[in-house]
C-alpha atoms as a PDB file:
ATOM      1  CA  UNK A   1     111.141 116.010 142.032  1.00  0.00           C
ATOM      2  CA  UNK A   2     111.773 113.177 144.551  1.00  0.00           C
ATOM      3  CA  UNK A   3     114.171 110.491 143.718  1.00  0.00           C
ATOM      4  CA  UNK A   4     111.855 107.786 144.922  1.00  0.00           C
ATOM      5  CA  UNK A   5     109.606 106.570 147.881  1.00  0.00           C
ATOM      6  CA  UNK A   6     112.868 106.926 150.620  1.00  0.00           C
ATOM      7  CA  UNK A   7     112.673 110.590 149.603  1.00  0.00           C
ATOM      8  CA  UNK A   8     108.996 111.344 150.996  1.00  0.00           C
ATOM      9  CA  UNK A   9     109.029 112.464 154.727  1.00  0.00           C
ATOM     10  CA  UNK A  10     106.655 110.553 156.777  1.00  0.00           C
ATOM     11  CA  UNK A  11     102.941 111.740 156.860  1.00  0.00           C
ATOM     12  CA  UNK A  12     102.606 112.236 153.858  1.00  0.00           C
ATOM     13  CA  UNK A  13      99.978 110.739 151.356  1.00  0.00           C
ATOM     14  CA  UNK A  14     101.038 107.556 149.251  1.00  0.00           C
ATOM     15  CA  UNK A  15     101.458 109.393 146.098  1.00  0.00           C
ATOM     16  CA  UNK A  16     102.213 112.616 146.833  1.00  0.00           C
ATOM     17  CA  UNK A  17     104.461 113.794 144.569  1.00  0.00           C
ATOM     18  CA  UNK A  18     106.767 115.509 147.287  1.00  0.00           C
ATOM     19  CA  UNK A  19     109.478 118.290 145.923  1.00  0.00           C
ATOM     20  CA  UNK A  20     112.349 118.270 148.451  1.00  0.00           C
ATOM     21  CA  UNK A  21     113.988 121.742 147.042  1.00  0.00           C
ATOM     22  CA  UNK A  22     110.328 123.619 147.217  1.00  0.00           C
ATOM     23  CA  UNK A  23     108.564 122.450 149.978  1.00  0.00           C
ATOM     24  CA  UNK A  24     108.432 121.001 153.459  1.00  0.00           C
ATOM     25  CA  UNK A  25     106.835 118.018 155.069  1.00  0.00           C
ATOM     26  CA  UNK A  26     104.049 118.838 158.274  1.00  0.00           C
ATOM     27  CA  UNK A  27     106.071 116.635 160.305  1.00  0.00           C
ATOM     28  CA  UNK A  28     109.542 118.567 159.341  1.00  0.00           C
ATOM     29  CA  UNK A  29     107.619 121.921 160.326  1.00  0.00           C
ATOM     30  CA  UNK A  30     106.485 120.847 163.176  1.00  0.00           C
ATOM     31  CA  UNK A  31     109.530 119.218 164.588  1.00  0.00           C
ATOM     32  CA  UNK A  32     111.454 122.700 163.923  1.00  0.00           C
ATOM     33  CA  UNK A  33     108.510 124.683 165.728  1.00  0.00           C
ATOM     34  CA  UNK A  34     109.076 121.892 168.954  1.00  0.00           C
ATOM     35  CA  UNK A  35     113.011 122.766 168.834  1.00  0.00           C
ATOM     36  CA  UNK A  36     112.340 126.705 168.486  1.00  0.00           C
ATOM     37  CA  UNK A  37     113.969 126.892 165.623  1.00  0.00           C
ATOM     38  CA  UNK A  38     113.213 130.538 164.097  1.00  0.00           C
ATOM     39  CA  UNK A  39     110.769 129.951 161.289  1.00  0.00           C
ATOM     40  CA  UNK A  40     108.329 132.732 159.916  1.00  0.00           C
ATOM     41  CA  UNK A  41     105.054 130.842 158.619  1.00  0.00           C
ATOM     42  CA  UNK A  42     103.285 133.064 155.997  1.00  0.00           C
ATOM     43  CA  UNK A  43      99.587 131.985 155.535  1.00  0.00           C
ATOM     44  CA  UNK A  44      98.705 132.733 152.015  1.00  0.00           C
ATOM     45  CA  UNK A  45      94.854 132.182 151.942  1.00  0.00           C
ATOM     46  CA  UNK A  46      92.554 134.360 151.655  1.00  0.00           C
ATOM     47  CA  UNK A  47      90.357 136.596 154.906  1.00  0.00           C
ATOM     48  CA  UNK A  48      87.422 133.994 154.556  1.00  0.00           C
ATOM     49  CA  UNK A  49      89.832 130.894 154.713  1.00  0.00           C
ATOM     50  CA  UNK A  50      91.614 131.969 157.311  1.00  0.00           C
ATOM     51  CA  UNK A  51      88.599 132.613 159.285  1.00  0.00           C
ATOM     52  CA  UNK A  52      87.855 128.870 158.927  1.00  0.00           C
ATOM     53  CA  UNK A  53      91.519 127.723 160.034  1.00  0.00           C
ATOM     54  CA  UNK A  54      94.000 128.776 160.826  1.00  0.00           C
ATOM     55  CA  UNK A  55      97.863 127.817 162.496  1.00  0.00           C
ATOM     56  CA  UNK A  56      98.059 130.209 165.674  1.00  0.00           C
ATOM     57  CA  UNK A  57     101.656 132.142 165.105  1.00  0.00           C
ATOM     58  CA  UNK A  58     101.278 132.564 161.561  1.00  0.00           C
ATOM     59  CA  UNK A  59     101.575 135.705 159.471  1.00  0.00           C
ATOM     60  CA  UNK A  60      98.487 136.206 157.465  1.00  0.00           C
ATOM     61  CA  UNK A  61      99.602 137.516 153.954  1.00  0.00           C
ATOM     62  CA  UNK A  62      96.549 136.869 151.007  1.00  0.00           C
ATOM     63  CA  UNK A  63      98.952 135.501 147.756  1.00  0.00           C
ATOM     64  CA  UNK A  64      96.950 138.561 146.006  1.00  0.00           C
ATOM     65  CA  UNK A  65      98.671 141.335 148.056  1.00  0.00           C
ATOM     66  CA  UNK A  66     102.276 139.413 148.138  1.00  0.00           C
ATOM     67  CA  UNK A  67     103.579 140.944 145.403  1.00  0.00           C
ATOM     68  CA  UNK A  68     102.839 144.443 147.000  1.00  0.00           C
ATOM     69  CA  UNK A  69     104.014 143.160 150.774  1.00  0.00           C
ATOM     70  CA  UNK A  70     107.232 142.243 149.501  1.00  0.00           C
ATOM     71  CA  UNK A  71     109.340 145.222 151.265  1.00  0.00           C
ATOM     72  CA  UNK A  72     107.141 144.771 154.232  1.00  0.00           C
ATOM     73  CA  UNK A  73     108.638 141.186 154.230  1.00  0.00           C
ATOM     74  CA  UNK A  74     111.887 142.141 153.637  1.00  0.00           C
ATOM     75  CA  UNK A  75     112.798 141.957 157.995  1.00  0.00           C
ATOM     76  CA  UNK A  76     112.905 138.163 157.252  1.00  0.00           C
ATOM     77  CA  UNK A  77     115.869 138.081 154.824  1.00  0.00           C
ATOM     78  CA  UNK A  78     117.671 135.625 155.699  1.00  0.00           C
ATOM     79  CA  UNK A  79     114.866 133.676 158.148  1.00  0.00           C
ATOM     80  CA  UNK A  80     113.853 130.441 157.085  1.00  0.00           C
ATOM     81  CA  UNK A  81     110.251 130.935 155.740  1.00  0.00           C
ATOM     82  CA  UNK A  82     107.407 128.134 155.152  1.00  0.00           C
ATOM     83  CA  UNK A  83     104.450 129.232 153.098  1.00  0.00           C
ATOM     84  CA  UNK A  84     101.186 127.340 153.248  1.00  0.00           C
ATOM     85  CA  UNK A  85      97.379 127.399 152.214  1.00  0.00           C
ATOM     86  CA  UNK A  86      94.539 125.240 151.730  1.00  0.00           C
ATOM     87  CA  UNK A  87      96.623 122.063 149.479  1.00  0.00           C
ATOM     88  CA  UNK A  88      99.780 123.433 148.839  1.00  0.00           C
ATOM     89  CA  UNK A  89      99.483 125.047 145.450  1.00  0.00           C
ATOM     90  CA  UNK A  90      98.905 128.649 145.778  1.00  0.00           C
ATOM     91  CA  UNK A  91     101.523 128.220 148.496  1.00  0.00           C
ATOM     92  CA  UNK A  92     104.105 126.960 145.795  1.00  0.00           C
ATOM     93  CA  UNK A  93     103.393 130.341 143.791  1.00  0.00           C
ATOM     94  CA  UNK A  94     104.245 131.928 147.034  1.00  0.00           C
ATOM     95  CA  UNK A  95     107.203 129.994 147.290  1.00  0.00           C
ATOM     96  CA  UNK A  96     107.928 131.065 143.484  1.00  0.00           C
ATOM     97  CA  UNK A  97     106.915 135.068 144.122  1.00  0.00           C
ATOM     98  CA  UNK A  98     109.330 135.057 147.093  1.00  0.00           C
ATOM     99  CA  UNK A  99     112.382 133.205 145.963  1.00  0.00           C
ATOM    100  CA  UNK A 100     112.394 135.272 142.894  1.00  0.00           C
ATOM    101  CA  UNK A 101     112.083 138.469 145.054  1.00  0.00           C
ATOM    102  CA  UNK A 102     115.733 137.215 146.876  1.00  0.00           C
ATOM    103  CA  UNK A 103     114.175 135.463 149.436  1.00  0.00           C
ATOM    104  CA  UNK A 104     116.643 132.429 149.968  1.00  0.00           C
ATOM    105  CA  UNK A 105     115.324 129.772 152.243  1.00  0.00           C
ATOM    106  CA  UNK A 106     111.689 129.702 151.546  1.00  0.00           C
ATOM    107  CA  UNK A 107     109.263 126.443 151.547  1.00  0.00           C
ATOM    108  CA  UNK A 108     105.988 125.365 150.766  1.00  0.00           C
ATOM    109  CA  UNK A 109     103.439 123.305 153.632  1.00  0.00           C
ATOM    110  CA  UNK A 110     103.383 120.029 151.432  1.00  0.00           C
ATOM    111  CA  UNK A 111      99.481 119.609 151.930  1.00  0.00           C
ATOM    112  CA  UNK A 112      99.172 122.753 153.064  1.00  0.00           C
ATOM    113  CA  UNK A 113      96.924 123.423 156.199  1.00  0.00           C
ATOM    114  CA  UNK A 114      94.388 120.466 154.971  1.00  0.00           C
ATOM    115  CA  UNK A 115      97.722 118.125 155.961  1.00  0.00           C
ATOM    116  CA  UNK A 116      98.504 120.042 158.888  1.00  0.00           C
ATOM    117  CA  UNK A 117      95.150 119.299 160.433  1.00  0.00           C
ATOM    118  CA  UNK A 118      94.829 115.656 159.208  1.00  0.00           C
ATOM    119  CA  UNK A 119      98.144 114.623 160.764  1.00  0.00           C
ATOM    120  CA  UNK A 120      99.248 117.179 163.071  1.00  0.00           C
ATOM    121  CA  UNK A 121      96.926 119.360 164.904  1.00  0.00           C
ATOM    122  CA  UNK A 122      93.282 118.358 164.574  1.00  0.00           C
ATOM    123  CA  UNK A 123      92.399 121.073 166.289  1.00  0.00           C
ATOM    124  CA  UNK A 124      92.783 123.163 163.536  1.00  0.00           C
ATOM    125  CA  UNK A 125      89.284 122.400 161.218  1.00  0.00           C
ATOM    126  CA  UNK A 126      89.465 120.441 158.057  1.00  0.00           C
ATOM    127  CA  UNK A 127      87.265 122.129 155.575  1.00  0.00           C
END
């Protein structure tokens, strides 16, 4: 958990009850995306949710079939990897099912892509 209020990146929520270690603000995305920083951005949602919204360069992996997509995932050892879905929580399971798989540097979208669209790209539809 966060030490305090200095601790939460900018753009996010008052309240939100940011984890440094397991996830990562919009903003911080967003600035490594601008610098081309190699990041692989695994959408967890589901078919239908995606459908809705979506960020364009993402992988689409549902957090049912992760488990089973693991050694199709395995090409990104070693990449930094941000997970993200509607709020953030499935997205933290994600984070979970992949660090415990030996994934190192893996994230979760604090806010997920509800955040993303709110205070980065609204473009992408709020729903």
């Amino acid at each position: 958990m966060s030490d305090g209020a200095k601790d939460i990146p900018a753009g996010l929520p008052p309240g939100y009850p940011f984890q440094r270690d397991w996830e990562i603000a919009p903003r911080e995305l967003k600035a490594l995306l601008d610098q081309g920083a190699p990041v692989v951005v695994i959408d967890v949602r589901t078919e239908a949710e995606r459908a809705l919204a979506h960020i364009d360069g993402t992988m689409h992996v549902p957090l049912a079939e992760l488990p089973t997509r693991i050694p199709d995932l395995r090409k990104h050892d070693g990449d930094r990897i941000v997970v993200h879905c509607h709020h953030g929580m499935r997205s933290l399971k994600a984070t979970e099912l992949l660090r415990q798989a030996g994934f190192d540097d893996v994230r979760s979208l604090a806010g997920g892509i509800h955040l993303w669209s709110m205070d980065i790209d609204p473009a992408v539809p709020a729903y």
